[in-house]
C-alpha atoms as a PDB file:
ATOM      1  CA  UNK A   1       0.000   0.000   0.000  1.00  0.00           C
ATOM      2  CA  UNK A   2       1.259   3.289  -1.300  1.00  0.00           C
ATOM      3  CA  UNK A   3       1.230   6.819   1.071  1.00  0.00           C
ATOM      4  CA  UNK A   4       0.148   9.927  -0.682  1.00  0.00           C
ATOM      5  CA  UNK A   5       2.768  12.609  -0.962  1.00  0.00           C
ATOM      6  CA  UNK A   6       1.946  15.951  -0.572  1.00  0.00           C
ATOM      7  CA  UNK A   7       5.687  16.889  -2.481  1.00  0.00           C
ATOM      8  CA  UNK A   8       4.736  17.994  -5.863  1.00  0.00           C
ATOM      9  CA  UNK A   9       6.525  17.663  -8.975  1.00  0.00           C
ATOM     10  CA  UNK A  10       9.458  19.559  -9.834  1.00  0.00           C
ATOM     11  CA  UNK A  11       8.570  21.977 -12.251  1.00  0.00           C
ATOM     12  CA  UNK A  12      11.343  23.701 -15.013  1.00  0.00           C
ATOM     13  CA  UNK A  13      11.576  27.055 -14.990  1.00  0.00           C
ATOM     14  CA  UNK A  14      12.130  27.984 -18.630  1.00  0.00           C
ATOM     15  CA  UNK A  15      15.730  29.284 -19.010  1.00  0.00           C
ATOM     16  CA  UNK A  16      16.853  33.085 -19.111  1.00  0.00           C
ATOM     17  CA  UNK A  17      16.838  35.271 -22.164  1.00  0.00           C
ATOM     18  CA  UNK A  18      20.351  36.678 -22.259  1.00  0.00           C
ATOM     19  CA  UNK A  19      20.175  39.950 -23.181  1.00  0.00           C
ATOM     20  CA  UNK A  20      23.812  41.549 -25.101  1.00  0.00           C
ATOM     21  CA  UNK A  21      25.541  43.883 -22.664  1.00  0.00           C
ATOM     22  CA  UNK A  22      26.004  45.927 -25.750  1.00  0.00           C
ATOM     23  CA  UNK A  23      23.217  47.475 -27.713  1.00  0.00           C
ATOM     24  CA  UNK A  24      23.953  47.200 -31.505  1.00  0.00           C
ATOM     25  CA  UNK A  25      22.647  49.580 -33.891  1.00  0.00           C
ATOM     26  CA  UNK A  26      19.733  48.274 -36.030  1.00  0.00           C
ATOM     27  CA  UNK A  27      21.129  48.157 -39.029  1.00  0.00           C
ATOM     28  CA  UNK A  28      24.241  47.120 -37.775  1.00  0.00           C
ATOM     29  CA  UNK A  29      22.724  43.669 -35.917  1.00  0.00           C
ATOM     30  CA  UNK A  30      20.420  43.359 -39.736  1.00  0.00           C
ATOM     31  CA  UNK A  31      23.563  43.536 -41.878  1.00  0.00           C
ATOM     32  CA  UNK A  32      25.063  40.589 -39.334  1.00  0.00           C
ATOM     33  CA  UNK A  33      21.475  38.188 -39.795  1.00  0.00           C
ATOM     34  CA  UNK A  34      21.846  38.904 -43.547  1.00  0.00           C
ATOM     35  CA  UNK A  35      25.673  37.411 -43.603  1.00  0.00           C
ATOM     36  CA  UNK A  36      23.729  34.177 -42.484  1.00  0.00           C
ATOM     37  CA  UNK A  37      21.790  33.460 -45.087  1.00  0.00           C
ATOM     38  CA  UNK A  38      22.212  31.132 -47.234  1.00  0.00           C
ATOM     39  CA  UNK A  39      21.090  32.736 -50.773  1.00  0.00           C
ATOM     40  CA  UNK A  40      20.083  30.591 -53.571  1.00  0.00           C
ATOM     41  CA  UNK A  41      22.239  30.763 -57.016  1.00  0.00           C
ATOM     42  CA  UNK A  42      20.706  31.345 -60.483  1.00  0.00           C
ATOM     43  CA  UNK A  43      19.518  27.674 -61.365  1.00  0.00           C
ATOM     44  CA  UNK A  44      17.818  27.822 -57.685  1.00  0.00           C
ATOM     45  CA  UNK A  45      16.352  30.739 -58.071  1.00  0.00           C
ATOM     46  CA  UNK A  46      15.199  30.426 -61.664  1.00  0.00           C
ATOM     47  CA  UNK A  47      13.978  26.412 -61.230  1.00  0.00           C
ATOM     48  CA  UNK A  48      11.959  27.721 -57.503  1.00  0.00           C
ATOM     49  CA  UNK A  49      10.293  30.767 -59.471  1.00  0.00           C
ATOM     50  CA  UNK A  50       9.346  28.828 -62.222  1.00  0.00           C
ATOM     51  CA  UNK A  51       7.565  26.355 -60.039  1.00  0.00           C
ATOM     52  CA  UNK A  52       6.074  29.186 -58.082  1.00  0.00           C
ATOM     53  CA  UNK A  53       4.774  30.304 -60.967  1.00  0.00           C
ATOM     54  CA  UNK A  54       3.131  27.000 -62.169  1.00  0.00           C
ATOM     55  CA  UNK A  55       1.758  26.521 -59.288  1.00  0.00           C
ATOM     56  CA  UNK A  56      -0.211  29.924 -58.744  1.00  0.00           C
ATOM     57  CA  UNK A  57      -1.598  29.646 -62.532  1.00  0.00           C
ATOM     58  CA  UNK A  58      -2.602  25.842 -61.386  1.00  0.00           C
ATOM     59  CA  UNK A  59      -4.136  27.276 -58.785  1.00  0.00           C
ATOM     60  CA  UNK A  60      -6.170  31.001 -60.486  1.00  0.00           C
ATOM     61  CA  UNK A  61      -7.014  28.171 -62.661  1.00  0.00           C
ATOM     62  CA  UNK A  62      -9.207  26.042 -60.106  1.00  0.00           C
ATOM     63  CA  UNK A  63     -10.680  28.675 -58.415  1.00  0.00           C
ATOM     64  CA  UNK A  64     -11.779  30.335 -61.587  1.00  0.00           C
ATOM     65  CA  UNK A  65     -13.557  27.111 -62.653  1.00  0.00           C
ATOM     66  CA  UNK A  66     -15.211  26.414 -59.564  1.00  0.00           C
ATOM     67  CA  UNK A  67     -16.469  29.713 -59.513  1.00  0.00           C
ATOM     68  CA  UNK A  68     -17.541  29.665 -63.310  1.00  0.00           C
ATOM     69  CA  UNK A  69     -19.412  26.111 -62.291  1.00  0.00           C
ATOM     70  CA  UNK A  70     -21.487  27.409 -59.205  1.00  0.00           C
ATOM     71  CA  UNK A  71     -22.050  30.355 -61.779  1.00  0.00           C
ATOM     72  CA  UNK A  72     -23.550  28.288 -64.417  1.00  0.00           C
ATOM     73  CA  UNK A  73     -25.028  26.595 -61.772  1.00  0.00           C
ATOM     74  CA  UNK A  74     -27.190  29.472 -59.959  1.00  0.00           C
ATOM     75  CA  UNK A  75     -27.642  30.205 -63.226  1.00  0.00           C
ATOM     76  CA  UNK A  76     -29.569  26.812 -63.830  1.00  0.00           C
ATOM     77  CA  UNK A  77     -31.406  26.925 -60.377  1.00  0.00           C
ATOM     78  CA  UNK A  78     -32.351  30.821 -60.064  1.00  0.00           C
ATOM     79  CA  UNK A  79     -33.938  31.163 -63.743  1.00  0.00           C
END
């Protein structure tokens, strides 16, 4: 037979933000993020456009017939 416990569990405090001792400048701190980036070269850029592009006419494309269907089709109904 087991005695209840009036400990309860140990709970994590979720760990400090450490703020710099330093304030940067702005664009000083944005320049710095930007040197992390990894940018994409031509073929990357070109091939990823390309399929954003396909994909956005794909998609006009489907909207425009589903709303040229429940045209034609309150078209039918409402006469």
């Amino acid at each position: 037979m087991t005695t209840p416990t009036n400990q309860e569990p140990l709970k994590k405090e979720p760990p400090e933000i450490k703020v710099p001792k330093k304030k940067k400048n702005f664009l000083t701190s944005t320049f710095d993020e930007l040197k992390l980036v990894v940018w994409p070269n031509k073929q990357q850029l070109f091939s990823e456009s390309v399929a954003v592009i396909i994909m956005v006419s794909f998609s006009a494309a489907a909207i425009a017939s589903v709303s040229r269907f429940y045209g034609w089709a309150a078209s039918q109904i409402f006469r």
